[in-house]
PDB file of N, CA and C in Angstrom:
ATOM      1  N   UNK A   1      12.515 -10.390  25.071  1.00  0.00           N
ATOM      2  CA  UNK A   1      12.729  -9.789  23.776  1.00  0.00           C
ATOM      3  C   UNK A   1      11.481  -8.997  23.394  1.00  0.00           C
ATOM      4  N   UNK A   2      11.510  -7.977  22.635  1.00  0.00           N
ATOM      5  CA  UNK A   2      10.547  -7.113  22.486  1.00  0.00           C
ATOM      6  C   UNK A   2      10.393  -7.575  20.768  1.00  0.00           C
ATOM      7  N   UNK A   3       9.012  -7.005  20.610  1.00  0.00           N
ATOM      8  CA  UNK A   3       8.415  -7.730  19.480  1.00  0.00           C
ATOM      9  C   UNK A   3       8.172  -6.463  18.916  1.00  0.00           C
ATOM     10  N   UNK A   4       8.188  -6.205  17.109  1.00  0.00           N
ATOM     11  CA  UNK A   4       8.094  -5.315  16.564  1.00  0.00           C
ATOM     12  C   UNK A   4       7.080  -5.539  15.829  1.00  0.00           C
ATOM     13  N   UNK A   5       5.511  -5.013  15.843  1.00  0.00           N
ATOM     14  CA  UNK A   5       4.325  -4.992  14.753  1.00  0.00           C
ATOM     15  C   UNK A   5       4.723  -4.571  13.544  1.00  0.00           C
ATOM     16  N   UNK A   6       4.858  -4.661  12.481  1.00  0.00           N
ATOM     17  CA  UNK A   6       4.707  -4.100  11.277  1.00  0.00           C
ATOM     18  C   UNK A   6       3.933  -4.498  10.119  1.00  0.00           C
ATOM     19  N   UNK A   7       4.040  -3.475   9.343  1.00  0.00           N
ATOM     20  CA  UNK A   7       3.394  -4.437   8.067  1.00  0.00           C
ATOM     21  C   UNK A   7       3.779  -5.115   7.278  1.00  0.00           C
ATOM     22  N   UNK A   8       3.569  -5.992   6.368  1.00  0.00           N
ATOM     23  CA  UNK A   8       3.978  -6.682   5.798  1.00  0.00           C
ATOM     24  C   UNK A   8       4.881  -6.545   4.398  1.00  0.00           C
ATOM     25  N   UNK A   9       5.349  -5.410   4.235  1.00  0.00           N
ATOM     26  CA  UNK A   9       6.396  -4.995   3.189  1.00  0.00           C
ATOM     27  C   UNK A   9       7.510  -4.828   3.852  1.00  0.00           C
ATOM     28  N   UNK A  10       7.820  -5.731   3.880  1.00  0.00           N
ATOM     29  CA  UNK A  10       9.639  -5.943   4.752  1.00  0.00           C
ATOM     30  C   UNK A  10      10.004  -5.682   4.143  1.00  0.00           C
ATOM     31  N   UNK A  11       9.736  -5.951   2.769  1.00  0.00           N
ATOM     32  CA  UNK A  11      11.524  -5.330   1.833  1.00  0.00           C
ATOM     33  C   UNK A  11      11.550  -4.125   1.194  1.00  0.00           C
ATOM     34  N   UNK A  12      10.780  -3.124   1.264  1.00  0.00           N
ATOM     35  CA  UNK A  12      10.571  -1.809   1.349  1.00  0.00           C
ATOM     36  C   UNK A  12      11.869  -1.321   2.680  1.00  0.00           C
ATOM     37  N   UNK A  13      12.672  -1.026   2.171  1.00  0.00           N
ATOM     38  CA  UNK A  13      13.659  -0.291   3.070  1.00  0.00           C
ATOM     39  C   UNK A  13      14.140   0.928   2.841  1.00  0.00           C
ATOM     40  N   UNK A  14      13.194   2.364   2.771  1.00  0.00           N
ATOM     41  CA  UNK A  14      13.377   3.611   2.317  1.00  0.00           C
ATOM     42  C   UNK A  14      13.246   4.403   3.611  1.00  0.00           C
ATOM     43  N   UNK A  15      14.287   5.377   3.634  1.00  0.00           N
ATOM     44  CA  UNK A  15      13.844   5.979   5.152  1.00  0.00           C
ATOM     45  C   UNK A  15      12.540   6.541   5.187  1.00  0.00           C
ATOM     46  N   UNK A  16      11.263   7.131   4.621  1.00  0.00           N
ATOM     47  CA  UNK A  16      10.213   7.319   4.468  1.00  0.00           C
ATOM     48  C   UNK A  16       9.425   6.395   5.354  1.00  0.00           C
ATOM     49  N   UNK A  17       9.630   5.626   5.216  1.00  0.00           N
ATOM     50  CA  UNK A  17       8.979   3.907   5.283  1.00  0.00           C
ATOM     51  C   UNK A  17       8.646   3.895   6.816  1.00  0.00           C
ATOM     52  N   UNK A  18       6.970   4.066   7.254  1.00  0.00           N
ATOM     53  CA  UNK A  18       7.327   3.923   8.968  1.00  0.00           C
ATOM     54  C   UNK A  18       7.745   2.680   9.500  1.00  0.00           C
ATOM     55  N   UNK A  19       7.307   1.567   9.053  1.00  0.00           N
ATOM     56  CA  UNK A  19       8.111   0.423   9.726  1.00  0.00           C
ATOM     57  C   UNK A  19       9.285   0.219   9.587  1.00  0.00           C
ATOM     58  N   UNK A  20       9.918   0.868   7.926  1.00  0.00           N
ATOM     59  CA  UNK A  20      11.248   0.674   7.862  1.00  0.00           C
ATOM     60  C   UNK A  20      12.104   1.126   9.124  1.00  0.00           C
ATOM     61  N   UNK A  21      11.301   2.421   9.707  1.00  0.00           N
ATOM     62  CA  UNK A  21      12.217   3.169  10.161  1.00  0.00           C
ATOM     63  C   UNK A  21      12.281   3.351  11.491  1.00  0.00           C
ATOM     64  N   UNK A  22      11.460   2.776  12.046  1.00  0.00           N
ATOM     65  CA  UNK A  22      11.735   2.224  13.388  1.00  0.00           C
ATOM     66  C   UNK A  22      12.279   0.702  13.314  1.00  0.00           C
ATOM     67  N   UNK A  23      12.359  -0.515  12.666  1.00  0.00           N
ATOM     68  CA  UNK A  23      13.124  -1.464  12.433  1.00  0.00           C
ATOM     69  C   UNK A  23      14.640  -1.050  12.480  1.00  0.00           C
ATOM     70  N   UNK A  24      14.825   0.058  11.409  1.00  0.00           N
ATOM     71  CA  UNK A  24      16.143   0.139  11.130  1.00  0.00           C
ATOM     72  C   UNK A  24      16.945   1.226  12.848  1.00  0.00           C
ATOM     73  N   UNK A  25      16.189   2.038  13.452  1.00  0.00           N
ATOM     74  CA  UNK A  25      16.054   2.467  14.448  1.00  0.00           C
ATOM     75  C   UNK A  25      16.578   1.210  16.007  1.00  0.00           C
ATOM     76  N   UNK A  26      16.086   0.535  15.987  1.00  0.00           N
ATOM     77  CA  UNK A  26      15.901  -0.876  16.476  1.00  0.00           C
ATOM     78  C   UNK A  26      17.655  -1.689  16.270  1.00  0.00           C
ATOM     79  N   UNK A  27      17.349  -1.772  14.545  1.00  0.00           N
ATOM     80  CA  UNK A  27      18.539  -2.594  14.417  1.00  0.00           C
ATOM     81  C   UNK A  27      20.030  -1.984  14.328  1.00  0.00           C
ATOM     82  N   UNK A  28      20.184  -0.631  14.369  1.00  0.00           N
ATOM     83  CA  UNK A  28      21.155   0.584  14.534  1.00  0.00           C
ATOM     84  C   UNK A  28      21.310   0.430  16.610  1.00  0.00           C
ATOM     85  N   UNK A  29      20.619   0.310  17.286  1.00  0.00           N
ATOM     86  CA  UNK A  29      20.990   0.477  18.113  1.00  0.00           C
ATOM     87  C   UNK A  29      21.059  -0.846  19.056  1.00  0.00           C
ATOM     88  N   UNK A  30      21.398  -1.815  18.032  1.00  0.00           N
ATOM     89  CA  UNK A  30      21.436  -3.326  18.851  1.00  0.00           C
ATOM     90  C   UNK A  30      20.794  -3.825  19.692  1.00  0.00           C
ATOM     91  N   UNK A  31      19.582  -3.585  19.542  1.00  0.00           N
ATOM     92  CA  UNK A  31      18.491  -4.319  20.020  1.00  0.00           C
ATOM     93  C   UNK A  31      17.432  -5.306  19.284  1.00  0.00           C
ATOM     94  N   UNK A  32      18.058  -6.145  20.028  1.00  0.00           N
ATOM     95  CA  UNK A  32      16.975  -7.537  19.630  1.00  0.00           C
ATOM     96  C   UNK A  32      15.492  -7.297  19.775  1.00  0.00           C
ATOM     97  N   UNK A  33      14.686  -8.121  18.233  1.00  0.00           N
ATOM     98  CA  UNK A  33      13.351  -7.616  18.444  1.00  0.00           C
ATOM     99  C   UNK A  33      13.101  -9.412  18.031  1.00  0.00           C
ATOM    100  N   UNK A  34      11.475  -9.388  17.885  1.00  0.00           N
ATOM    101  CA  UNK A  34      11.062 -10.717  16.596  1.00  0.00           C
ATOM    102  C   UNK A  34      10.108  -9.518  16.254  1.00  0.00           C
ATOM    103  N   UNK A  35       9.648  -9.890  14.481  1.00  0.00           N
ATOM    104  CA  UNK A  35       8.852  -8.992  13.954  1.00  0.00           C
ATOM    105  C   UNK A  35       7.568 -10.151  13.755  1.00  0.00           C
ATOM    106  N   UNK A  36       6.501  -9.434  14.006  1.00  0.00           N
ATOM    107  CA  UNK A  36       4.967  -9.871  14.081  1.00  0.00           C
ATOM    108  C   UNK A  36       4.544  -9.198  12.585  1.00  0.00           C
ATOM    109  N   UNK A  37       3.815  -9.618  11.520  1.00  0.00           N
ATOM    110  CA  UNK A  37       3.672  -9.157  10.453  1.00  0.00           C
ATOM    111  C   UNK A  37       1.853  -8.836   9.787  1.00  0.00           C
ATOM    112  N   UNK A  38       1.021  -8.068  10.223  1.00  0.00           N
ATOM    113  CA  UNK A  38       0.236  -7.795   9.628  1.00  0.00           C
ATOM    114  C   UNK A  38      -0.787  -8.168  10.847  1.00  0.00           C
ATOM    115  N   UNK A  39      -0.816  -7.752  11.864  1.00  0.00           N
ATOM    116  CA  UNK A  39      -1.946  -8.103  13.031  1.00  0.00           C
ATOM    117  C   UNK A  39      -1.868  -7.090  13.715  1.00  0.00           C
ATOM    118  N   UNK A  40      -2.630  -6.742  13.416  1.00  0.00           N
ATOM    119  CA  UNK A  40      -3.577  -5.512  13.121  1.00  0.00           C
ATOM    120  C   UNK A  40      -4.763  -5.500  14.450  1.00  0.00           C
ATOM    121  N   UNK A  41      -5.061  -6.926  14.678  1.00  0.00           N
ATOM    122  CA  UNK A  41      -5.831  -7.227  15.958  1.00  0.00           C
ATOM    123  C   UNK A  41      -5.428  -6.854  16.979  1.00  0.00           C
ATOM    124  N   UNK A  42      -4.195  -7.125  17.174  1.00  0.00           N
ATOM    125  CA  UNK A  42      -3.461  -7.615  18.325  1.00  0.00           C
ATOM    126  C   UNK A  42      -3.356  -6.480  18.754  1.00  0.00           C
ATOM    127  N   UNK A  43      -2.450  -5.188  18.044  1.00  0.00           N
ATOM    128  CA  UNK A  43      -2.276  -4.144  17.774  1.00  0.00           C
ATOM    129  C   UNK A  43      -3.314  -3.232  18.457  1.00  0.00           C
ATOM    130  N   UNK A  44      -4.030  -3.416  17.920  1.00  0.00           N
ATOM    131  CA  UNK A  44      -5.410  -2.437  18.613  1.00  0.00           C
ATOM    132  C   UNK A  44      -5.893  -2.749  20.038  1.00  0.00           C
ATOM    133  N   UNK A  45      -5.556  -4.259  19.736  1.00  0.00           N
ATOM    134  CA  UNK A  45      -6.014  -4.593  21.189  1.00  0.00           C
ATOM    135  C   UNK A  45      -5.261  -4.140  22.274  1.00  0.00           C
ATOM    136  N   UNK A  46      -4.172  -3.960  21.698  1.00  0.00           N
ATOM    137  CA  UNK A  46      -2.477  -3.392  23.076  1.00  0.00           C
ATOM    138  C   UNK A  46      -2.404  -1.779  22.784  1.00  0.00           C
ATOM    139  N   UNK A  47      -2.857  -1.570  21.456  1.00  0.00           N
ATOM    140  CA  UNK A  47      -2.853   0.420  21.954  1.00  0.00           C
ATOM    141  C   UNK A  47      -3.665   0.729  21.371  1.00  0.00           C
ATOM    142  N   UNK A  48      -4.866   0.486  21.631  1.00  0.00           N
ATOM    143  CA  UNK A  48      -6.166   0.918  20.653  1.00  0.00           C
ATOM    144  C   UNK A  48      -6.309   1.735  19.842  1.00  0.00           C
ATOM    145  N   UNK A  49      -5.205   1.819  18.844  1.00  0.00           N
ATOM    146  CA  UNK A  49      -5.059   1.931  17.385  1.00  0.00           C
ATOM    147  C   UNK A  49      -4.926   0.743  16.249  1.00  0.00           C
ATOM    148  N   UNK A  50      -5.105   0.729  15.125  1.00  0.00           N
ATOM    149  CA  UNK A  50      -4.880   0.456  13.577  1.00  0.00           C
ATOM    150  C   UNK A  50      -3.398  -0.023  13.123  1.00  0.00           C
ATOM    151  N   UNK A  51      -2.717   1.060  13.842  1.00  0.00           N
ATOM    152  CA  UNK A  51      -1.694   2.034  12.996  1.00  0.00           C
ATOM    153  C   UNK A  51      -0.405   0.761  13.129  1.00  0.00           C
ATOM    154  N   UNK A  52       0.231   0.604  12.675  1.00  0.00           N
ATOM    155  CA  UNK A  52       1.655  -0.006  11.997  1.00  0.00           C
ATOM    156  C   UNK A  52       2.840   1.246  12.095  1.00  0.00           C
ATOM    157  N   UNK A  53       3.656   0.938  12.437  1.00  0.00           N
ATOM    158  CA  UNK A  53       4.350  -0.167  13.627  1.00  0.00           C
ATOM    159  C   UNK A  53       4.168   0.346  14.665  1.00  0.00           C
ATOM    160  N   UNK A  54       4.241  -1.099  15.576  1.00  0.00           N
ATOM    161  CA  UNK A  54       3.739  -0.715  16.966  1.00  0.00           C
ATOM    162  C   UNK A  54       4.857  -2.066  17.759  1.00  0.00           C
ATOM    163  N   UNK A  55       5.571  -1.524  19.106  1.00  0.00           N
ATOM    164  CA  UNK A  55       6.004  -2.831  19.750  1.00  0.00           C
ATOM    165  C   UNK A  55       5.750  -2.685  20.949  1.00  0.00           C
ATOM    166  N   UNK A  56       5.837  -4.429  21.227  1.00  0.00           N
ATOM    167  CA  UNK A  56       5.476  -4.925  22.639  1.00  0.00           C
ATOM    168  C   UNK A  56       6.489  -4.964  23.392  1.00  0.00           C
ATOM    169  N   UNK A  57       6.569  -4.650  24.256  1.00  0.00           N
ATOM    170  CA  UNK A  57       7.921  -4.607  25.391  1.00  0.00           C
ATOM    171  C   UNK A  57       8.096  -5.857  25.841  1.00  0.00           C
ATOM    172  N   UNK A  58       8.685  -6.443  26.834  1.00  0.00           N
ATOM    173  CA  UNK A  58       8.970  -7.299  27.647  1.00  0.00           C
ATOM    174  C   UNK A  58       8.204  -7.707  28.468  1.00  0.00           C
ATOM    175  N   UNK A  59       7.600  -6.687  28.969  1.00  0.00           N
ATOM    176  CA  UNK A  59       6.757  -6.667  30.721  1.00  0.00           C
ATOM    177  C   UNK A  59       5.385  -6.668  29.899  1.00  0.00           C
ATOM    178  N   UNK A  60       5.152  -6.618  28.147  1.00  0.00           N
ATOM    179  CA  UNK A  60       3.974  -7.096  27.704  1.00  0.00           C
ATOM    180  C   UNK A  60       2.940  -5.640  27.239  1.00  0.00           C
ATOM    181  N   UNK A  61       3.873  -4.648  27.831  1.00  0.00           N
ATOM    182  CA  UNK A  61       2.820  -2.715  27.379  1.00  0.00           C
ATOM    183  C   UNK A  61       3.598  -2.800  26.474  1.00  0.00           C
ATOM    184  N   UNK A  62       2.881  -1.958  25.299  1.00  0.00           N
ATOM    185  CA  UNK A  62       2.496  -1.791  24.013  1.00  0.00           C
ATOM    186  C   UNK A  62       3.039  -0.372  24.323  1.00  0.00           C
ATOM    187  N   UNK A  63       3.956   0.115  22.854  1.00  0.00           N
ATOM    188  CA  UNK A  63       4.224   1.741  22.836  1.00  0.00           C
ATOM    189  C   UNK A  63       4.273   1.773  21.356  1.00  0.00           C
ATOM    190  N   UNK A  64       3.200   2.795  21.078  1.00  0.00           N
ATOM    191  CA  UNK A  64       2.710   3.220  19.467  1.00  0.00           C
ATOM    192  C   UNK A  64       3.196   4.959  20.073  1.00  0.00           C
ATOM    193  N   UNK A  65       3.281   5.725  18.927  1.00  0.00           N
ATOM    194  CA  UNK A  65       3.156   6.827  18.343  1.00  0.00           C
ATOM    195  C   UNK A  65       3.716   6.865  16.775  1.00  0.00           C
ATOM    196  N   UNK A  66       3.739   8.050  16.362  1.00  0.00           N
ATOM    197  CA  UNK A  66       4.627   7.779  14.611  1.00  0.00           C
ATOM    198  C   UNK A  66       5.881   7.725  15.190  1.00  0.00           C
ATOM    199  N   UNK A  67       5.769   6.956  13.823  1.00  0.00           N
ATOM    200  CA  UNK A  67       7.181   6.477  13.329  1.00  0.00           C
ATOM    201  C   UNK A  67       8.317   7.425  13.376  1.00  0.00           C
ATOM    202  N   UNK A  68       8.549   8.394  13.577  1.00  0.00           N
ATOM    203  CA  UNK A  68       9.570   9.252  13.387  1.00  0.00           C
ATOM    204  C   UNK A  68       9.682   9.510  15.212  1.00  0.00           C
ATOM    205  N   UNK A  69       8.761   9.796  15.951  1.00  0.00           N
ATOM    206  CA  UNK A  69       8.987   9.713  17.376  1.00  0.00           C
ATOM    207  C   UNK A  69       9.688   8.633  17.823  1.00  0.00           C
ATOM    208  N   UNK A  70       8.977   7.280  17.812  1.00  0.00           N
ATOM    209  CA  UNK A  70       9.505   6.401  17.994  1.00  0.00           C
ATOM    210  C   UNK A  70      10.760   5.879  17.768  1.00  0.00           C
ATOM    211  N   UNK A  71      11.774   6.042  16.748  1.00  0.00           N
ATOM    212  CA  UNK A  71      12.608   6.005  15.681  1.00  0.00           C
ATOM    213  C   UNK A  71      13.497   6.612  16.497  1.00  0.00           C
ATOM    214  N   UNK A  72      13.318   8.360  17.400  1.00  0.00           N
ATOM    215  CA  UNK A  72      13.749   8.843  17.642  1.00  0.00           C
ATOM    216  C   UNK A  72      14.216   8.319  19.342  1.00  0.00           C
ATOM    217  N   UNK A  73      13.185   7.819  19.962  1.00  0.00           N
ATOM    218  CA  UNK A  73      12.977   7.527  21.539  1.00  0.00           C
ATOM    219  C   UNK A  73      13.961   6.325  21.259  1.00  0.00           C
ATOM    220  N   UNK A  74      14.038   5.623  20.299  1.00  0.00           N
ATOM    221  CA  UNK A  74      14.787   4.677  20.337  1.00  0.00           C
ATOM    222  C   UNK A  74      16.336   4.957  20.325  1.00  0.00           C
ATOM    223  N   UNK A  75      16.207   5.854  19.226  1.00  0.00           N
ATOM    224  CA  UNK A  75      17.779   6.144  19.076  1.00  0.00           C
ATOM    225  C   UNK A  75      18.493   7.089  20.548  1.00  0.00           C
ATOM    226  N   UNK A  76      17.587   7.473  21.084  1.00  0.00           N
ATOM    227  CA  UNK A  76      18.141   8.378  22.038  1.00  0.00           C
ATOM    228  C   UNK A  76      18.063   7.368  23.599  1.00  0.00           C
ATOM    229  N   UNK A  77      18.055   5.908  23.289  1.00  0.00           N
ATOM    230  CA  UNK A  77      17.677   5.007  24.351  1.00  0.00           C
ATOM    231  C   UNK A  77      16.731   5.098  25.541  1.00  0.00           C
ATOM    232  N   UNK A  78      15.407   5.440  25.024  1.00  0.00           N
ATOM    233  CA  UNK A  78      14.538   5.484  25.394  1.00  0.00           C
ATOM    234  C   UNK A  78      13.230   4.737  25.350  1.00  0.00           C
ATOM    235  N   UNK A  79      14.213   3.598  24.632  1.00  0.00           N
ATOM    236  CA  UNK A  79      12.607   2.660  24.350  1.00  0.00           C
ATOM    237  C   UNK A  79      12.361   1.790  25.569  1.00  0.00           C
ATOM    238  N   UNK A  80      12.927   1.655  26.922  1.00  0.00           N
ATOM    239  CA  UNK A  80      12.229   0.333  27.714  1.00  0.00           C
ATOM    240  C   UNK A  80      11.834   2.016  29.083  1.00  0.00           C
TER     241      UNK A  80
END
């Protein structure tokens, strides 16, 4: 199962929203995640960025860019 970084305003659900919108990206195309909430460590440590949202694959590599790329790679089944 792949793990989704975000921040910690889950209930912020506006398409604006970068975590919203790769979550909702995610959960539109029936894929199972668990969400990790505010580690920020971890994060940097797997794509040496800051930045929110970020997920961990399966095989354990890390894929960050913005939120609207991502959102997009997903919807077009491109996230593994």
């Amino acid at each position: 199962m792949i793990t989704l970084h975000r921040c910690k305003l889950q209930f912020v659900k506006i398409g604006g929203h970068p975590c919203w919108r790769v979550e909702k990206a995610l959960i539109d195309q029936g894929i199972e995640y668990e969400t990790v909430h505010q580690d920020r460590d971890a994060v940097e440590a797997g794509t040496g960025q800051r930045k929110f949202p970020a997920i961990r694959l399966e095989d354990g590599t890390w894929y960050r860019e913005e939120s609207k790329d991502m959102a997009r790679r997903i919807r077009e089944g491109r996230l593994n």
